[in-house]
N, C-alpha and C. Protein backbone atom coordinates (compact mmCIF):
# COMPACT_ATOMS: atom_id res chain seq x y z
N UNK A 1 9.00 -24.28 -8.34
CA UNK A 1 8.64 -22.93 -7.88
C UNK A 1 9.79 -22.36 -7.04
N UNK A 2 10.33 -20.72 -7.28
CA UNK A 2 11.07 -20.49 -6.50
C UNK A 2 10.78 -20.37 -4.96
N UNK A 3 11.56 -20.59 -4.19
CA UNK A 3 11.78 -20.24 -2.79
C UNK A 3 11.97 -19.35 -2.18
N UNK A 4 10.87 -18.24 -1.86
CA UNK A 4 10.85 -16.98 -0.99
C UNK A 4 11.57 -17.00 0.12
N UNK A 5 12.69 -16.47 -0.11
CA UNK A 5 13.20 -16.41 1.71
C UNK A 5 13.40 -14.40 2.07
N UNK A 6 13.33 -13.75 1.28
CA UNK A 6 12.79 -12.40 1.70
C UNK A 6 11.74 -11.90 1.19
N UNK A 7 10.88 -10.57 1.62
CA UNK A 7 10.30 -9.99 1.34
C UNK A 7 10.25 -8.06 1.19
N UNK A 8 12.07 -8.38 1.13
CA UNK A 8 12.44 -6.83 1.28
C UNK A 8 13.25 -7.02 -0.85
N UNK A 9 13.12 -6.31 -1.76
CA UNK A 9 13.62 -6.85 -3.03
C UNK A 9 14.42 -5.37 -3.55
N UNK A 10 15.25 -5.05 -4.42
CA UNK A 10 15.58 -4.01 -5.24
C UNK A 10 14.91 -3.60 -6.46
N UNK A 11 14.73 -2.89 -7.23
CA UNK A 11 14.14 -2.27 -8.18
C UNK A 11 14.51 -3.70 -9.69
N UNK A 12 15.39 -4.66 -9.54
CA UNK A 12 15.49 -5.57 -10.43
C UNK A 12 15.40 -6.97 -10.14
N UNK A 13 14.47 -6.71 -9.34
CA UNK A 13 13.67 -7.91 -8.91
C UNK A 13 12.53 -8.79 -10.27
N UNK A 14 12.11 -9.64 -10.66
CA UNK A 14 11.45 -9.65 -11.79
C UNK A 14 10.13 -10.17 -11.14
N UNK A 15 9.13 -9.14 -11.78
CA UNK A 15 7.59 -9.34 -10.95
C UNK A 15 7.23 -10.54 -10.82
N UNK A 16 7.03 -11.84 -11.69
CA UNK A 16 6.90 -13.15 -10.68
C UNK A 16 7.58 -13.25 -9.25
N UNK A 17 8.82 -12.73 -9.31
CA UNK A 17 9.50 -13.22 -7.87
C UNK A 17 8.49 -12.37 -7.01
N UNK A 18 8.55 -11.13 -7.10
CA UNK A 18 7.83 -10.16 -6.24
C UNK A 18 6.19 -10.90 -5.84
N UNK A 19 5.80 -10.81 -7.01
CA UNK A 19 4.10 -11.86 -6.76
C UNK A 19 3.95 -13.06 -6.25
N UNK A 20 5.11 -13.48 -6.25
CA UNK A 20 5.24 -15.03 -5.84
C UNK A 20 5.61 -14.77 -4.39
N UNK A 21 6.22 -13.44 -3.58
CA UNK A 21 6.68 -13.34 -2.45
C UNK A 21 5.13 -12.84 -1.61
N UNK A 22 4.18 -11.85 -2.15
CA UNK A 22 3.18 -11.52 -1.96
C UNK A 22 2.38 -12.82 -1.59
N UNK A 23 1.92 -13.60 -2.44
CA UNK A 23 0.98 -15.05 -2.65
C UNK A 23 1.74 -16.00 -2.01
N UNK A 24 3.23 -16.05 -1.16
CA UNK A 24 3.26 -16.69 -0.50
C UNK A 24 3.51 -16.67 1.13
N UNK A 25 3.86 -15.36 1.34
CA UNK A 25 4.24 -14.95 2.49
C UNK A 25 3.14 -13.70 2.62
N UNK A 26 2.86 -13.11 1.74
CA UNK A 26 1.65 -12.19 2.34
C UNK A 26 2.23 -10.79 2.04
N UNK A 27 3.17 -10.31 1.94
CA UNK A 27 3.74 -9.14 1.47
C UNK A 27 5.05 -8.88 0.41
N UNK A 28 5.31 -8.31 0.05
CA UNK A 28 6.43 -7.54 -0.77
C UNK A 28 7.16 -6.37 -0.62
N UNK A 29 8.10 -5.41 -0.52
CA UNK A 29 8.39 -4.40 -0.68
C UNK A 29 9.61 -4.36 -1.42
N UNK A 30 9.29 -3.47 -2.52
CA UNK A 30 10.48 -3.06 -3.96
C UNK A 30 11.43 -1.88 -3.39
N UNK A 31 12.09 -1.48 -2.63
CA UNK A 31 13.38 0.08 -3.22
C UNK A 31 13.19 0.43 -4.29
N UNK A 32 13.64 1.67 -4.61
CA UNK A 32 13.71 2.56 -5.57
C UNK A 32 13.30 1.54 -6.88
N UNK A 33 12.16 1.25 -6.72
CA UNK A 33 11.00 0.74 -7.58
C UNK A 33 10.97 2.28 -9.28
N UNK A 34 10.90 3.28 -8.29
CA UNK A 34 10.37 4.62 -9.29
C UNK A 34 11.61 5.11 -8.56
N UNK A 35 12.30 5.86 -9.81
CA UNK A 35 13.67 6.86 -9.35
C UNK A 35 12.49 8.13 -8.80
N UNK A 36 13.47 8.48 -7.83
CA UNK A 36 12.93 10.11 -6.95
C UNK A 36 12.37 10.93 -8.03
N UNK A 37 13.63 11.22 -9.19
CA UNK A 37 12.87 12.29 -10.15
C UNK A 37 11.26 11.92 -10.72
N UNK A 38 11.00 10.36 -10.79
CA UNK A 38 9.96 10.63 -11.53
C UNK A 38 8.50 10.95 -10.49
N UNK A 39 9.15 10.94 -9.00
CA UNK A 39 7.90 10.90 -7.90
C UNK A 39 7.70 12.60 -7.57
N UNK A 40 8.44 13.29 -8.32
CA UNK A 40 8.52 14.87 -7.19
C UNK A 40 7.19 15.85 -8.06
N UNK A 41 6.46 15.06 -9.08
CA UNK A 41 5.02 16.11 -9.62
C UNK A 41 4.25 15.60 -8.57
N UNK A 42 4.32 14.35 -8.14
CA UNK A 42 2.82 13.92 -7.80
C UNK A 42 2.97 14.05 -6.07
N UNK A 43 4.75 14.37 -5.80
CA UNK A 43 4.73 14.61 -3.94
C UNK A 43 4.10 16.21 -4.01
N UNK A 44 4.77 16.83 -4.88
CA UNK A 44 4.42 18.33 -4.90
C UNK A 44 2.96 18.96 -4.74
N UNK A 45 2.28 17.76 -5.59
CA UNK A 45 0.68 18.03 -5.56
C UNK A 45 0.13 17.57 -4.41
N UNK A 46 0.32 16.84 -3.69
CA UNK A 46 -0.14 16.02 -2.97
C UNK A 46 0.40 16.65 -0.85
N UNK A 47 1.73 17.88 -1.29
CA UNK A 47 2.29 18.38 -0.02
C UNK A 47 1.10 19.71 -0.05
N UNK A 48 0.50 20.07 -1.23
CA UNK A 48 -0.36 21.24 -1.17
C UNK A 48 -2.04 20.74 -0.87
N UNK A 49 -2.33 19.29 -1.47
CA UNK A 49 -3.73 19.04 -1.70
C UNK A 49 -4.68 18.90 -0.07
N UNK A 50 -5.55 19.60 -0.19
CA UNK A 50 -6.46 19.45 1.00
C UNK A 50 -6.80 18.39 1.11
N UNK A 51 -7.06 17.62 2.06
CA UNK A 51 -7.50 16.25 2.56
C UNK A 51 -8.21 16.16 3.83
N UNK A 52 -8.81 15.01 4.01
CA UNK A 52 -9.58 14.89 4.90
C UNK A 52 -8.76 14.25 6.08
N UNK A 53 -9.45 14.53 7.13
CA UNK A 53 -8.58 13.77 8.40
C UNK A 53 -8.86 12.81 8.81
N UNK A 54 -8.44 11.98 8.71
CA UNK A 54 -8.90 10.43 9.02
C UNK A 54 -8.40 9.83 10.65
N UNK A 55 -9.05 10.45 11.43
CA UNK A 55 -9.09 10.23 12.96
C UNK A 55 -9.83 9.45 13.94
N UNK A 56 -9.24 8.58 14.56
CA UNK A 56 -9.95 7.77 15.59
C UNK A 56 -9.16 6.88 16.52
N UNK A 57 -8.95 8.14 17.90
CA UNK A 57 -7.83 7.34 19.22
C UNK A 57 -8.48 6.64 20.07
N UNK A 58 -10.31 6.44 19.95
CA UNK A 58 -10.80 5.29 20.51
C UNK A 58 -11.30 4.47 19.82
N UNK A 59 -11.00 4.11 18.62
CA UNK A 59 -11.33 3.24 17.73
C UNK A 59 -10.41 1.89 18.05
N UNK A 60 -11.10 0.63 17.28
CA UNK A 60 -10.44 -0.74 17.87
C UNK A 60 -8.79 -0.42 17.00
N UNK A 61 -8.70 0.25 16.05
CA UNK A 61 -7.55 0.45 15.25
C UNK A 61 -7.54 1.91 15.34
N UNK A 62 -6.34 2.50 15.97
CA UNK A 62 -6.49 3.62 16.25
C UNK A 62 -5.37 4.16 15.05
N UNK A 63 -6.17 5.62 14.67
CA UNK A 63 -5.21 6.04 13.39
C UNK A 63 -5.45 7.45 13.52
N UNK A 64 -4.38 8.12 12.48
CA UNK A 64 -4.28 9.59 12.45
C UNK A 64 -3.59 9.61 10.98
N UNK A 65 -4.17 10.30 10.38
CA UNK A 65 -3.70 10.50 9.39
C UNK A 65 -4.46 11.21 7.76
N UNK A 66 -3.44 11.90 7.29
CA UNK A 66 -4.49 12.97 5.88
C UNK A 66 -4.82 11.95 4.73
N UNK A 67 -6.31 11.98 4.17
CA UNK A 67 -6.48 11.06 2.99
C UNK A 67 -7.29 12.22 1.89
N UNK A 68 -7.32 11.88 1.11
CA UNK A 68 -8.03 12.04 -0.18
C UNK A 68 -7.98 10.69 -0.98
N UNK A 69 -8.92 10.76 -2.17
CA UNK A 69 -9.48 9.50 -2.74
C UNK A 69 -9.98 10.06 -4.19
N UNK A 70 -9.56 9.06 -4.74
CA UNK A 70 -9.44 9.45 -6.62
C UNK A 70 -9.73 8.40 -6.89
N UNK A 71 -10.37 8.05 -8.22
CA UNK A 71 -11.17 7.03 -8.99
C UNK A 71 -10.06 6.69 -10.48
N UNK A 72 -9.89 5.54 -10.15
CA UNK A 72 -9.10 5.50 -11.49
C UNK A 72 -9.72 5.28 -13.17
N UNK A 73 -9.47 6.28 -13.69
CA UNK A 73 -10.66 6.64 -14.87
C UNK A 73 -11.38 7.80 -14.97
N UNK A 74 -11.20 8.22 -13.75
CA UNK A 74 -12.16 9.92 -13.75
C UNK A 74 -11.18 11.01 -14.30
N UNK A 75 -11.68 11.60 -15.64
CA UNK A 75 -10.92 12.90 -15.96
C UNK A 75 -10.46 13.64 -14.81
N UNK A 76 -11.21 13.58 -13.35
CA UNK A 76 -10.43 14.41 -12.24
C UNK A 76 -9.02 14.08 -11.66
N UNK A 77 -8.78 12.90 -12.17
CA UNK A 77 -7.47 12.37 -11.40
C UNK A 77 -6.73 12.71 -11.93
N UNK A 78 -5.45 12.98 -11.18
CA UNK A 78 -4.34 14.37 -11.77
C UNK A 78 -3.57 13.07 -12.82
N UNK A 79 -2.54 13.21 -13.58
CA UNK A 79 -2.10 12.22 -14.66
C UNK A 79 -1.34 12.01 -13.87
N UNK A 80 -0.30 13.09 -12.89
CA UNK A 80 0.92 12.34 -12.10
C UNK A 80 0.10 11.28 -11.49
N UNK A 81 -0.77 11.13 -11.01
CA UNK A 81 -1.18 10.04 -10.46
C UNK A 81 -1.76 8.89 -10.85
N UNK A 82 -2.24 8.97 -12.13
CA UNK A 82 -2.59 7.96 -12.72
C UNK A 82 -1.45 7.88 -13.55
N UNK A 83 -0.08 7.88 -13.75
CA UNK A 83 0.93 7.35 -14.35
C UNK A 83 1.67 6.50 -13.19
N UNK A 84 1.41 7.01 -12.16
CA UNK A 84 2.27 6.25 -11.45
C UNK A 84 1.49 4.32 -11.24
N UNK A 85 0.48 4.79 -10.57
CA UNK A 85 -0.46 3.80 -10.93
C UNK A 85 -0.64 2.65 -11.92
N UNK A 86 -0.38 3.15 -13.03
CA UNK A 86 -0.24 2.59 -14.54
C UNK A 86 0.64 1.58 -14.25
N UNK A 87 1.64 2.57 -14.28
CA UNK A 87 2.91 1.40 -13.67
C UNK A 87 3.26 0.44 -13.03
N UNK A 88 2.59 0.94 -11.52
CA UNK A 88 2.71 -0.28 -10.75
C UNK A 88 2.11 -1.63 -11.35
N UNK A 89 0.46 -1.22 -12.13
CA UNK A 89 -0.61 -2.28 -12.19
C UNK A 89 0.26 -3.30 -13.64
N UNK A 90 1.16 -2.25 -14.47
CA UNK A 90 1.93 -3.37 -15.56
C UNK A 90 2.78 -3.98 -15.01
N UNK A 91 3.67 -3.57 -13.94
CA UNK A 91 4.33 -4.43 -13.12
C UNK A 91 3.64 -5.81 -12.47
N UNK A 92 2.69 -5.73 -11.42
CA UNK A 92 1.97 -6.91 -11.25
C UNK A 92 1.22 -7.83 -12.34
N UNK A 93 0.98 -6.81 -13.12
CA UNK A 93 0.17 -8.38 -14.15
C UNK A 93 1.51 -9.20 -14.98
N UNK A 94 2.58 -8.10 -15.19
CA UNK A 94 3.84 -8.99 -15.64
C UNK A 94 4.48 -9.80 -14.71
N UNK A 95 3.60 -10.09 -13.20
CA UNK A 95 3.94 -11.16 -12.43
C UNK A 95 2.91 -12.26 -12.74
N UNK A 96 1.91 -12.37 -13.67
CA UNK A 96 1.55 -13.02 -14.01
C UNK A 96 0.19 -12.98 -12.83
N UNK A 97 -0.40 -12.19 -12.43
CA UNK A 97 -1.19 -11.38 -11.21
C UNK A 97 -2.31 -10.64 -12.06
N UNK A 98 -3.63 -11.42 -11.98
CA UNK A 98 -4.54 -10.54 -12.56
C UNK A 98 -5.06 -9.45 -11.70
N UNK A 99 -5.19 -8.19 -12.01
CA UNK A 99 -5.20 -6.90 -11.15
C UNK A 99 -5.49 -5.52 -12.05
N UNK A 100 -6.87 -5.19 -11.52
CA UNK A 100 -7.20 -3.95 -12.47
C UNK A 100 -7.64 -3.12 -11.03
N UNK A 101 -7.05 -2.43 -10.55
CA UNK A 101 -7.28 -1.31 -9.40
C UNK A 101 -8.41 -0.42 -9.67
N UNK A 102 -8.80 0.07 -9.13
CA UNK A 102 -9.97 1.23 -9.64
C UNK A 102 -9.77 2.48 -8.48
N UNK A 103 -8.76 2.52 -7.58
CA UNK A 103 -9.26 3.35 -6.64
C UNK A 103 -7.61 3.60 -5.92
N UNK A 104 -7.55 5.39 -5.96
CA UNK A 104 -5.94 5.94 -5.06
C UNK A 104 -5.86 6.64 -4.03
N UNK A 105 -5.83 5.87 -3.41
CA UNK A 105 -5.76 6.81 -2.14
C UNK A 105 -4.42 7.56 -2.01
N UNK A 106 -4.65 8.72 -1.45
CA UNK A 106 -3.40 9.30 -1.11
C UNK A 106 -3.65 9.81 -0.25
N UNK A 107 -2.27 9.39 1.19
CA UNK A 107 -2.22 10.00 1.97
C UNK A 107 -0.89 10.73 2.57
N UNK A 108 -1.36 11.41 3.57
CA UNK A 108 -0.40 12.12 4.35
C UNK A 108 -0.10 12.54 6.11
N UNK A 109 1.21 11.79 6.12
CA UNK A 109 1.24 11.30 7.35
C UNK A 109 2.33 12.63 7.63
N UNK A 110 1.86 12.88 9.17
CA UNK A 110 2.38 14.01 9.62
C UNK A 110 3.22 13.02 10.85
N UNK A 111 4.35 14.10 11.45
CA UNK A 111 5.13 13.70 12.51
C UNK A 111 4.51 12.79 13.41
N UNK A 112 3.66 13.31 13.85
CA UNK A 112 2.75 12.49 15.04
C UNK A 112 1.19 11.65 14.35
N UNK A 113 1.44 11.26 13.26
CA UNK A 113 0.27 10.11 12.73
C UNK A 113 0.86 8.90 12.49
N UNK A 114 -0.31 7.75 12.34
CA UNK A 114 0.19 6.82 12.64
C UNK A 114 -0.99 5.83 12.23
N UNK A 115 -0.97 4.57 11.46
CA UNK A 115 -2.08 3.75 11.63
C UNK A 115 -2.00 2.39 12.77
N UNK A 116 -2.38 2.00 13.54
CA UNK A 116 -2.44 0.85 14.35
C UNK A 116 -2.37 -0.53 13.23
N UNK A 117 -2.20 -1.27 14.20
CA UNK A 117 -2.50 -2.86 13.41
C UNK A 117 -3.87 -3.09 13.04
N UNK A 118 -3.90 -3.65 11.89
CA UNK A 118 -5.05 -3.51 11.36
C UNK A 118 -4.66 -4.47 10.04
N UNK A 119 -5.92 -5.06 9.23
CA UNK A 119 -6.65 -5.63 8.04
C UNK A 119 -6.99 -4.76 7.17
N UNK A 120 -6.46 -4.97 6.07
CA UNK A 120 -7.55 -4.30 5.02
C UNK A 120 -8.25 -4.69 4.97
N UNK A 121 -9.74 -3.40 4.44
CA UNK A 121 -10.86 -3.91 3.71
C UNK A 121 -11.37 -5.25 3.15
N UNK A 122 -12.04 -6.26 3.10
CA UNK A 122 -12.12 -7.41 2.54
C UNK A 122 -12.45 -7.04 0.86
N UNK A 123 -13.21 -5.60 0.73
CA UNK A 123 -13.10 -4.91 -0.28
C UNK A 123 -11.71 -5.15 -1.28
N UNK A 124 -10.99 -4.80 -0.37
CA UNK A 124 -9.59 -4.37 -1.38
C UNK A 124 -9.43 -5.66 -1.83
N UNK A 125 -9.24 -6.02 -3.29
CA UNK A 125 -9.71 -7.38 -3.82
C UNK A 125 -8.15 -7.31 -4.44
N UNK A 126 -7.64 -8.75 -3.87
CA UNK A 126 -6.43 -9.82 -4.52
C UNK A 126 -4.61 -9.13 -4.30
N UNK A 127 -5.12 -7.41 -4.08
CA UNK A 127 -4.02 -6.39 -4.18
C UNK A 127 -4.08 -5.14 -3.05
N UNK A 128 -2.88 -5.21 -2.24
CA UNK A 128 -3.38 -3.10 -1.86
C UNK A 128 -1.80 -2.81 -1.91
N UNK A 129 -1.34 -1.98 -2.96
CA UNK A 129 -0.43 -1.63 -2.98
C UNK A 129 -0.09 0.11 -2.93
N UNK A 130 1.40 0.34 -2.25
CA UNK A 130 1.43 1.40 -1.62
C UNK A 130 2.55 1.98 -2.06
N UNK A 131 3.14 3.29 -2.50
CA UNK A 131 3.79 3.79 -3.43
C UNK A 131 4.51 4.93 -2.53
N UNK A 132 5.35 4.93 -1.85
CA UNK A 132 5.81 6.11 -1.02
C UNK A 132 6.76 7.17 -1.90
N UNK A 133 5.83 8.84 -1.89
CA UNK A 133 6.41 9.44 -2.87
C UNK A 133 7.36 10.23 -2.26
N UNK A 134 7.68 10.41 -0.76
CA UNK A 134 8.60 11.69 -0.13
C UNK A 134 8.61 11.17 1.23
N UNK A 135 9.71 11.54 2.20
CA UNK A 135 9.78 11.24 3.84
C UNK A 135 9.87 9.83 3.97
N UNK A 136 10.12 9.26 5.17
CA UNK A 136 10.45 7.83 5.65
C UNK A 136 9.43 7.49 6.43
N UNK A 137 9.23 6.33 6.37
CA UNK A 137 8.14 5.70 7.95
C UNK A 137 8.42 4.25 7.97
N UNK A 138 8.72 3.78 9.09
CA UNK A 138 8.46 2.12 9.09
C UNK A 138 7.49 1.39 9.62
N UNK A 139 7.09 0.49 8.34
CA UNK A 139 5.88 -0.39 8.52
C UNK A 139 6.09 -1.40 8.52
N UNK A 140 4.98 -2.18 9.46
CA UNK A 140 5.32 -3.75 10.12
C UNK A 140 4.31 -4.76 9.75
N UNK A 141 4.16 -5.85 9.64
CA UNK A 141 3.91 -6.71 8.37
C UNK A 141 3.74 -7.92 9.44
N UNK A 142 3.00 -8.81 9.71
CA UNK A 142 2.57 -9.72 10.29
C UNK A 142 2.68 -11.11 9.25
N UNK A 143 3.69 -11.54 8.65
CA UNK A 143 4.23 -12.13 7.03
C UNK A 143 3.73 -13.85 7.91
N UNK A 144 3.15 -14.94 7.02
CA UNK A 144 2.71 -15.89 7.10
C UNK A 144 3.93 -16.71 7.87
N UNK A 145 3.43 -17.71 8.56
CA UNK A 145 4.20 -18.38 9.68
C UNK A 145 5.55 -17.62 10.28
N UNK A 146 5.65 -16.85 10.72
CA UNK A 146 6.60 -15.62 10.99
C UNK A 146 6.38 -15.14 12.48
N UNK A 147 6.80 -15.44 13.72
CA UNK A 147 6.53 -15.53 14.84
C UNK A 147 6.22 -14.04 14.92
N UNK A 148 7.32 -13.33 14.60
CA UNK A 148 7.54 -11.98 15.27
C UNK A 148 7.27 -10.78 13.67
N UNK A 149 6.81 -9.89 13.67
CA UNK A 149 6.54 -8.79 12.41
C UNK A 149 7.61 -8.29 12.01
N UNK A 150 7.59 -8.11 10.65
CA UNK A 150 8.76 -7.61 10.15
C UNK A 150 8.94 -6.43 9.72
N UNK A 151 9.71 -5.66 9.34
CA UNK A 151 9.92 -4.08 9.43
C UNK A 151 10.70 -3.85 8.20
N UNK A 152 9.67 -3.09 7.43
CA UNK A 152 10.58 -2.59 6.14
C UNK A 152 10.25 -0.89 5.92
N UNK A 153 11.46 -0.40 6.17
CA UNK A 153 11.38 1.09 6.57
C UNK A 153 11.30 1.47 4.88
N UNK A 154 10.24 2.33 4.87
CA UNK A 154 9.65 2.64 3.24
C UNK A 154 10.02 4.50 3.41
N UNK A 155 11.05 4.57 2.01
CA UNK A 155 11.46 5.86 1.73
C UNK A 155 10.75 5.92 0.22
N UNK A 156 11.27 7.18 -0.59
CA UNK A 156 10.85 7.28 -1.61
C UNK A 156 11.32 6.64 -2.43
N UNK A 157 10.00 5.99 -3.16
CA UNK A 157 10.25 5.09 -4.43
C UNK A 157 10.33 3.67 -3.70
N UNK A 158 9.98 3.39 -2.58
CA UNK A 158 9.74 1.81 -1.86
C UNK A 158 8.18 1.46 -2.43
N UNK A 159 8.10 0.29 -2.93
CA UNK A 159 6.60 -0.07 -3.55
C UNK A 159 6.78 -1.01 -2.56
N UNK A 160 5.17 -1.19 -1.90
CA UNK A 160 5.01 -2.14 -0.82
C UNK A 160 3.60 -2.87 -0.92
N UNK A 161 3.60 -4.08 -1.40
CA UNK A 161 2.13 -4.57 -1.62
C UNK A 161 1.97 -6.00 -0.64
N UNK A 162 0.95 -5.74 -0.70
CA UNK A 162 0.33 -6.16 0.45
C UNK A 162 -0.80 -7.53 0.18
N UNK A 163 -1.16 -8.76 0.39
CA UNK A 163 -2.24 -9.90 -0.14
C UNK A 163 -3.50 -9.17 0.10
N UNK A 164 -4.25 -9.16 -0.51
CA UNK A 164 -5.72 -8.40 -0.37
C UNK A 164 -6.47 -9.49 -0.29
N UNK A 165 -8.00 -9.42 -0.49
CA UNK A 165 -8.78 -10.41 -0.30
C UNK A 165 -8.98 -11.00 -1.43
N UNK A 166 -9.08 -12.79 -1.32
CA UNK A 166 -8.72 -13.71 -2.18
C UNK A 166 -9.97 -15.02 -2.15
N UNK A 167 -10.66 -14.51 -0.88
CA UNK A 167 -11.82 -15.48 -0.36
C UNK A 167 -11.41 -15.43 1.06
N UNK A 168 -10.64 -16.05 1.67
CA UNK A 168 -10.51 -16.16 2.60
C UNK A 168 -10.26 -14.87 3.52
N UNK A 169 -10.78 -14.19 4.40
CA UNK A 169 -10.46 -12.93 5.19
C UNK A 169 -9.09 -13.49 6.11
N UNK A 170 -9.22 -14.39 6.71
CA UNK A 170 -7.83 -14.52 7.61
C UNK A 170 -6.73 -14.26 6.33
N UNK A 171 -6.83 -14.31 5.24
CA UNK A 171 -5.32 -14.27 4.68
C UNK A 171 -4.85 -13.04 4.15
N UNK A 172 -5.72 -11.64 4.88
CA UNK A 172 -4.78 -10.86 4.57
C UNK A 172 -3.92 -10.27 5.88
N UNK A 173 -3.37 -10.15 5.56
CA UNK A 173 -2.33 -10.03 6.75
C UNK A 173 -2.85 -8.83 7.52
N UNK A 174 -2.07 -8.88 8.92
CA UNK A 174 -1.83 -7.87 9.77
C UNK A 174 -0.73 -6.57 9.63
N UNK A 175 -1.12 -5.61 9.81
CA UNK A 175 0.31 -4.36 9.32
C UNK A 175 0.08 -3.12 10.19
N UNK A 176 0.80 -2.33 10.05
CA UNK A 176 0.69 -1.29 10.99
C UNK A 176 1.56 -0.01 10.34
N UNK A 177 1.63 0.97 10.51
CA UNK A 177 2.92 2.11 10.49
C UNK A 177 3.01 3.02 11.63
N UNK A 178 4.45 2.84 11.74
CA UNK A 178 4.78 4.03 12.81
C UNK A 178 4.48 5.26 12.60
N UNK A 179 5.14 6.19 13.66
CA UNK A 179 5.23 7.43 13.29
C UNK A 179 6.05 8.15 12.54
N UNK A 180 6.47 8.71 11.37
CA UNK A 180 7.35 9.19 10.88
C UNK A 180 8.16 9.84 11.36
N UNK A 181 9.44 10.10 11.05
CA UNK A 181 9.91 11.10 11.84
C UNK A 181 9.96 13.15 11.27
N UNK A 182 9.43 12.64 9.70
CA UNK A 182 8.93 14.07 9.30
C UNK A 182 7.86 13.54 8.59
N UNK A 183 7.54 14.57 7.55
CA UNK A 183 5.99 14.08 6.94
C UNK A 183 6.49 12.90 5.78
N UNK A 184 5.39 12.44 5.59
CA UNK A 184 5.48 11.59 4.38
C UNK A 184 4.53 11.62 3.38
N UNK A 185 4.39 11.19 2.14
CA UNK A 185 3.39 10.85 1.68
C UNK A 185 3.30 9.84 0.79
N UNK A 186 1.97 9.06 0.15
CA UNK A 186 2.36 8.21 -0.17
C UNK A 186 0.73 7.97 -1.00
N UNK A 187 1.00 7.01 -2.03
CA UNK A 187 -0.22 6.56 -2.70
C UNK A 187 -0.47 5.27 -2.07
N UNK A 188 -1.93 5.21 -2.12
CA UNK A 188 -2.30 3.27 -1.75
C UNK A 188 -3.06 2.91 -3.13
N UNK A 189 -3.08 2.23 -3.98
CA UNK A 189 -3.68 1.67 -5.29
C UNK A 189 -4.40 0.39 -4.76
N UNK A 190 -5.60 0.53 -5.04
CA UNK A 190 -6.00 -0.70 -4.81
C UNK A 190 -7.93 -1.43 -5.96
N UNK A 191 -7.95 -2.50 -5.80
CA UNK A 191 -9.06 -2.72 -6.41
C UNK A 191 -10.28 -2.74 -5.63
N UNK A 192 -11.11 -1.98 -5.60
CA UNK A 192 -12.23 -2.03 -4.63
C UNK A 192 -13.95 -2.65 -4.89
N UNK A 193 -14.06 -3.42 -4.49
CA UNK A 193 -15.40 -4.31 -4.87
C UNK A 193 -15.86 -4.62 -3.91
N UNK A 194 -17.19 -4.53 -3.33
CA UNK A 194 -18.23 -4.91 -2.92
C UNK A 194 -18.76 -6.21 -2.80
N UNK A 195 -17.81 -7.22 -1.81
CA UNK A 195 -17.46 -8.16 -1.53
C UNK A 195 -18.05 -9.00 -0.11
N UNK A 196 -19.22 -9.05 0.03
CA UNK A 196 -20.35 -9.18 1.94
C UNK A 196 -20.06 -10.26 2.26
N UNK A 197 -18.58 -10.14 3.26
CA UNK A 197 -18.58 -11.19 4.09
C UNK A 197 -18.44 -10.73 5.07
N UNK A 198 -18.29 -11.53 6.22
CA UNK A 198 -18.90 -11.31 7.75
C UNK A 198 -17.73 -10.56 8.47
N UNK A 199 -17.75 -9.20 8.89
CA UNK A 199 -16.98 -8.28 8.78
C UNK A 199 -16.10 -7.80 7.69
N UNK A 200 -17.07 -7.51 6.75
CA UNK A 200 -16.56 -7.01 5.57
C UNK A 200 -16.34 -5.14 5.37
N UNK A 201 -17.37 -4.48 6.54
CA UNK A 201 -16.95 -3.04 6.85
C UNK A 201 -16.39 -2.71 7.78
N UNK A 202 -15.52 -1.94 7.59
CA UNK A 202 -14.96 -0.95 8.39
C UNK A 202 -13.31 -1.76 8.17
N UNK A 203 -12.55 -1.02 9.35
CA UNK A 203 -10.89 -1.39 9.55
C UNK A 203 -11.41 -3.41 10.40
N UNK A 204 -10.55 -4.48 9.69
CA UNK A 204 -11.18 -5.82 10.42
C UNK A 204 -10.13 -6.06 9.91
């Protein structure tokens, strides 16, 4: 088996290595994964689309930030977005990664938003991967036996996936994002199932 010693990769990385860096250290992030040109339908839609505000500065994970939520399979989901999607999910299974997503979040992070440290969902099943279509932000990664978090500043076309739930809740990692320094936006793809373990709702 190869030997993960990063978790930062280039766009010719070959998806075992990438899945194998995920399943062993807990995260991944690709560079210009998707060239800029093919991300500017789905930033364009997404700098106009109304969204909800996803706010809470006394919450145990404090966050700020614009979401909307699309179903993968619903005639409503725009195609820029379910192509991009497409993509990512043939990329991971050609890591040899079984992974059928059902669910896109897209959000939008303004100058002053921000998510705290925090767990995904125990929901988000085996995968939560994140697709940055425009603007910069750096996010920090709590990567398996790793004293201190690591920082992989995600521009456009950085794919950043993340260990989702596998059985065990301790093994998905800890992460966070700063504040941007202009807006950003970005897709999260993930598989969502209805999964009751003991703090299985909310941010844990």
């Amino acid at each position: 088996m190869e030997k993960i010693t990063s978790v930062e990769f280039d766009k010719s990385v070959s998806p075992r290595t990438a899945m194998e860096a995920v399943h062993t250290r807990g995260a991944a992030a690709i560079h210009n994964f998707i060239a800029v040109e093919q991300l500017q339908q789905a930033a364009e839609l997404l700098r106009a689309e109304p969204m909800h505000l996803d706010e809470n500065m006394a919450a145990r994970v404090q966050r700020r930030q614009q979401m909307s939520a699309y179903a993968i399979g619903s005639e409503a989901t725009p195609e820029a977005l379910l192509s991009l999607s497409t993509g990512i999910q043939q990329f991971v299974n050609r890591g040899d990664f079984a992974w059928t997503p059902n669910e896109i979040i897209a959000h939008r992070y303004e100058s002053n938003d921000f998510i705290g440290r925090h767990r995904d969902y125990t929901e988000a099943y085996g995968l939560v991967a994140v697709l940055t279509l425009d603007g910069i932000q750096d996010f920090y990664v709590e990567l398996d036996n790793e004293a201190e978090p690591t920082k992989v500043t995600m521009q456009p076309g950085t794919l950043t996936m993340l260990r989702g739930f596998t059985g065990d809740p301790e093994k998905r990692p800890y992460h966070w994002v700063s504040r941007p320094a202009s807006q950003r936006t970005a897709l999260s793809i993930r598989d969502m199932r209805h999964v009751w373990t003991s703090g299985s709702r909310g941010w844990s």
